[in-house]
C-alpha atoms as a PDB file:
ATOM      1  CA  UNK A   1     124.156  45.581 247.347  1.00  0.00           C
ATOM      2  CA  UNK A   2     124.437  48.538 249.360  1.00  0.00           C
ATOM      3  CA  UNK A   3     122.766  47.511 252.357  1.00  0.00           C
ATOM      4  CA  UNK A   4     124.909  44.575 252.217  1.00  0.00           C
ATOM      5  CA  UNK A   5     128.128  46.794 252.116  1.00  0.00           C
ATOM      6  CA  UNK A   6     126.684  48.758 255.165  1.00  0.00           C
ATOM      7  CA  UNK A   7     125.828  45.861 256.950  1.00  0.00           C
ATOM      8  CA  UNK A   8     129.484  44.429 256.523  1.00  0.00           C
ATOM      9  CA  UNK A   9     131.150  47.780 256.928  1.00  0.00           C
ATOM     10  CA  UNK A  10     128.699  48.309 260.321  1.00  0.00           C
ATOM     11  CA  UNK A  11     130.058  44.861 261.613  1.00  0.00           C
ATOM     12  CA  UNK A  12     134.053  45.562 260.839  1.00  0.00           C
ATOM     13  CA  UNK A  13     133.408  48.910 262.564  1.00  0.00           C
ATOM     14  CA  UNK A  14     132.202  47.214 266.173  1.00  0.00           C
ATOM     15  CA  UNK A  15     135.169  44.509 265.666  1.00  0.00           C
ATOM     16  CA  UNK A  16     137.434  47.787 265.697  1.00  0.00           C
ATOM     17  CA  UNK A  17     135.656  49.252 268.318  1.00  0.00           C
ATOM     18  CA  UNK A  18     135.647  46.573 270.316  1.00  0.00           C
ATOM     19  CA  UNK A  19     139.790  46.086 269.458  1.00  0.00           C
ATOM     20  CA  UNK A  20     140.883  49.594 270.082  1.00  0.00           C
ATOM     21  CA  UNK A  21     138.900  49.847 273.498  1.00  0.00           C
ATOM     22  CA  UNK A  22     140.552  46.924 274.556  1.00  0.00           C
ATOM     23  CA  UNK A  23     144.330  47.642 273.141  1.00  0.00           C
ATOM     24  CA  UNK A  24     143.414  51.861 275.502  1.00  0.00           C
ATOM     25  CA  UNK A  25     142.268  50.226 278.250  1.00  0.00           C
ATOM     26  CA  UNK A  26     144.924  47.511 278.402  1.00  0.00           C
ATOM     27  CA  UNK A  27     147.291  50.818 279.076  1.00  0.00           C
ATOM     28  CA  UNK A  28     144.704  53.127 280.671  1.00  0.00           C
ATOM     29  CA  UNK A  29     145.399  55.487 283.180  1.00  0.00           C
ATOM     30  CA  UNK A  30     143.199  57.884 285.025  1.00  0.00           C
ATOM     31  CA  UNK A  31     139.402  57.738 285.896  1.00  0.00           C
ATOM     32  CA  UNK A  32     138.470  59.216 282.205  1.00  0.00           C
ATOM     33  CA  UNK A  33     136.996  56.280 280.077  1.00  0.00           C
ATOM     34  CA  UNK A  34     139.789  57.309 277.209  1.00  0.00           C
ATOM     35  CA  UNK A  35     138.846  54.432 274.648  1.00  0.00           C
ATOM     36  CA  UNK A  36     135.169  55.530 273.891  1.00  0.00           C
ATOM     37  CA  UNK A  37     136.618  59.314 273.982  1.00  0.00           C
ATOM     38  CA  UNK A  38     139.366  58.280 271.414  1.00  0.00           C
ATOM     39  CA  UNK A  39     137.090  56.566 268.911  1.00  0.00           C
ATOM     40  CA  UNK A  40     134.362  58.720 269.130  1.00  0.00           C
ATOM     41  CA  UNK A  41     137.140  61.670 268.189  1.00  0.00           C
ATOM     42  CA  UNK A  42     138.417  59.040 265.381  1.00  0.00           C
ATOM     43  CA  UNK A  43     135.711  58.219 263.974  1.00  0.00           C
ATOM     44  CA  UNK A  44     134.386  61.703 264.032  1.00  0.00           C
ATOM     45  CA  UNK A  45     137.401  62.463 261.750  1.00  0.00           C
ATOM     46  CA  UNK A  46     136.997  59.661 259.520  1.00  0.00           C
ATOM     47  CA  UNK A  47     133.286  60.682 258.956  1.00  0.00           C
ATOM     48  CA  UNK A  48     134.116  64.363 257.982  1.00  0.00           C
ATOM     49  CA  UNK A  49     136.945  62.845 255.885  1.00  0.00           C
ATOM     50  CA  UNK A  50     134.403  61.179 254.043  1.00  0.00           C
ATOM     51  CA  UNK A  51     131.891  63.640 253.993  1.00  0.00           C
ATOM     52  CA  UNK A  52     134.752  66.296 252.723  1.00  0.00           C
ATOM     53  CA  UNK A  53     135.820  63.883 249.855  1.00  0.00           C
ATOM     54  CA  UNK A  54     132.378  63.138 248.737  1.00  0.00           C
ATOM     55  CA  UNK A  55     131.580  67.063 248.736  1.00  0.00           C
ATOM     56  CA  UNK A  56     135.122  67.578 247.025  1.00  0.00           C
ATOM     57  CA  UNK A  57     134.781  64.758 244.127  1.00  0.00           C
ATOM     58  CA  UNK A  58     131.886  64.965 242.319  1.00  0.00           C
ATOM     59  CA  UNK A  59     132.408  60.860 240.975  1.00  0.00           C
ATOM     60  CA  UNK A  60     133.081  60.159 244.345  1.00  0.00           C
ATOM     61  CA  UNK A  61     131.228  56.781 244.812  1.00  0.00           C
ATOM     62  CA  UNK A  62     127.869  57.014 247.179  1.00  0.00           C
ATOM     63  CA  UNK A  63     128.140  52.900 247.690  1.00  0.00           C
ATOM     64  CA  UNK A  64     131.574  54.276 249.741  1.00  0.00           C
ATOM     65  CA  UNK A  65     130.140  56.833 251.444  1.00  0.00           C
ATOM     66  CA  UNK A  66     127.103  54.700 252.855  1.00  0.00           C
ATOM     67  CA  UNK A  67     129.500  51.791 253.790  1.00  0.00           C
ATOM     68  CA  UNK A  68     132.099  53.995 255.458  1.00  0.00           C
ATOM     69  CA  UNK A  69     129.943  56.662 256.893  1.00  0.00           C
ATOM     70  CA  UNK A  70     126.743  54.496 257.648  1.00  0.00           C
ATOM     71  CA  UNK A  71     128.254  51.537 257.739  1.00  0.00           C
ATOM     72  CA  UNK A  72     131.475  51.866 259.455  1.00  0.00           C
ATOM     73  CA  UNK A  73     131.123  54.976 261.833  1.00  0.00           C
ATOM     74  CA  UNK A  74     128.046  53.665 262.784  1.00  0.00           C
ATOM     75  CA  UNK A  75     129.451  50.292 263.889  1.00  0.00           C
ATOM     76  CA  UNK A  76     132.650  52.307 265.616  1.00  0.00           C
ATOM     77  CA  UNK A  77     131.477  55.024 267.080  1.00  0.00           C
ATOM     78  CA  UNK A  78     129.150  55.085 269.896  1.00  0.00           C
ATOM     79  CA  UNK A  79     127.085  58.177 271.519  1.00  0.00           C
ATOM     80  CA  UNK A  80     125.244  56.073 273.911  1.00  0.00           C
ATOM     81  CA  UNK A  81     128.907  54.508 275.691  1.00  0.00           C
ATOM     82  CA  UNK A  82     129.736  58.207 275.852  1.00  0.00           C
ATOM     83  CA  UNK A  83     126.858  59.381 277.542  1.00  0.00           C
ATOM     84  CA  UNK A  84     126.423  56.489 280.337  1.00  0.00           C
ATOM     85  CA  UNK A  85     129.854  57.392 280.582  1.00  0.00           C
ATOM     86  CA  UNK A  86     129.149  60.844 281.219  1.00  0.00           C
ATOM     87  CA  UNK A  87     126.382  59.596 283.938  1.00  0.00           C
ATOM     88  CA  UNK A  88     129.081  57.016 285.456  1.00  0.00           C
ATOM     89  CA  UNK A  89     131.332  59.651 286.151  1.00  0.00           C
ATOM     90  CA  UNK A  90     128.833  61.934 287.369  1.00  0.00           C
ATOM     91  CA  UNK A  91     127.523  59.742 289.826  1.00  0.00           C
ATOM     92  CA  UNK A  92     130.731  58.344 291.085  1.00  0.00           C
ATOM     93  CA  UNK A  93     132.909  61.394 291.257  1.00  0.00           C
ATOM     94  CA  UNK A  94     130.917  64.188 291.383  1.00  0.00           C
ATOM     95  CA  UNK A  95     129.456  66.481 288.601  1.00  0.00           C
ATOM     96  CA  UNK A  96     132.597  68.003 287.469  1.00  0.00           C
ATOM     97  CA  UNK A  97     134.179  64.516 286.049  1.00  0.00           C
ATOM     98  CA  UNK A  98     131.329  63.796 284.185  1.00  0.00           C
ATOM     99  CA  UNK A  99     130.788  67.483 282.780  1.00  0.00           C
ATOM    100  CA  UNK A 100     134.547  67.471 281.982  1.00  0.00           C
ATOM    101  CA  UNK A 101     134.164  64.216 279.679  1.00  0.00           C
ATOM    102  CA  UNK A 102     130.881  65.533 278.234  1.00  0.00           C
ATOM    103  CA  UNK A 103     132.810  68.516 276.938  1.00  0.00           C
ATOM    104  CA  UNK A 104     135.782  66.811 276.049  1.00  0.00           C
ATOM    105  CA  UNK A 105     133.336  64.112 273.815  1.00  0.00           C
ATOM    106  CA  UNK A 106     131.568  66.800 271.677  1.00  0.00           C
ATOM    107  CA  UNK A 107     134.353  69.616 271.429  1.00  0.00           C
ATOM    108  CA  UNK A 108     136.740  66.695 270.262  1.00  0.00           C
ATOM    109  CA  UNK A 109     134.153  64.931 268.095  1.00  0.00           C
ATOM    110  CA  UNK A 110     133.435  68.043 266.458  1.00  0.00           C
ATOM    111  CA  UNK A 111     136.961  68.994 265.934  1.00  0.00           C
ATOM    112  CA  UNK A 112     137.605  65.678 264.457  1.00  0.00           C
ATOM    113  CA  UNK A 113     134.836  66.263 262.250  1.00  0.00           C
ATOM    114  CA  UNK A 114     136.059  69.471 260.808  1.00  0.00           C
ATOM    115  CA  UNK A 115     139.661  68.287 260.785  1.00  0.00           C
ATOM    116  CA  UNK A 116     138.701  65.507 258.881  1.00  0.00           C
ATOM    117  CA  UNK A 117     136.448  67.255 256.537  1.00  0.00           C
ATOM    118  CA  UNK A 118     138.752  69.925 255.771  1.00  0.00           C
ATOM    119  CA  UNK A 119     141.094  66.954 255.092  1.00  0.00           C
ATOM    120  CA  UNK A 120     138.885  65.611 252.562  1.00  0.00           C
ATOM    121  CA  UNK A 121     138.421  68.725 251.237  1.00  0.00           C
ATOM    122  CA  UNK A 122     141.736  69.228 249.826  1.00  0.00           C
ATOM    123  CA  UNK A 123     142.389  69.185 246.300  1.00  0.00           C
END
């Protein structure tokens, strides 16, 4: 049952993936890829979210954890977008785009992270 929860939760997450990317880019401006950077960040927060709850709440269910964290993230997210982004930008504009993003992806994803955990952590 689990794996089918992931499985489900892994497919919702690319259908929201693919929907926000197309709802930034729609109203994108500037040469920074801005939908991969903004769900990588959200979904980074969701994640620690998670995580923080689970840590928090002892009876917090592991079937929930797998499907959102596994399961979802996984689907949403996406590392390897991020880093041909990186490479995109780097080769079209010079080394400092691409470094710019590359920083941008992991300080925010982080932040997210901890935001989101801390989140979760209240209580």
């Amino acid at each position: 049952m689990s794996l089918l929860l992931v499985c489900v939760a892994g497919g919702l997450g690319a259908i929201a993936r693919f929907t926000v990317e197309g709802l930034i880019c729609r109203h994108r401006r500037g040469a920074l890829p801005l939908g991969t950077l903004v769900i990588n960040i959200g979904g980074s927060f969701l994640l620690g979210l998670v995580t923080g709850l689970a840590v928090r709440h002892a009876g917090f269910p592991a079937a929930v954890e797998s499907a959102v964290g596994t399961g979802f993230c996984g689907g949403f997210t996406t590392f390897s977008t991020a880093s041909v982004d990186v490479l995109s930008l780097w080769e079209a504009d010079g080394p400092r785009p691409g470094i710019t993003y590359a920083v941008l992806t992991l300080a925010g994803s982080v932040l997210g992270a901890a935001l989101g955990w801390w989140a979760g952590s209240i209580g």
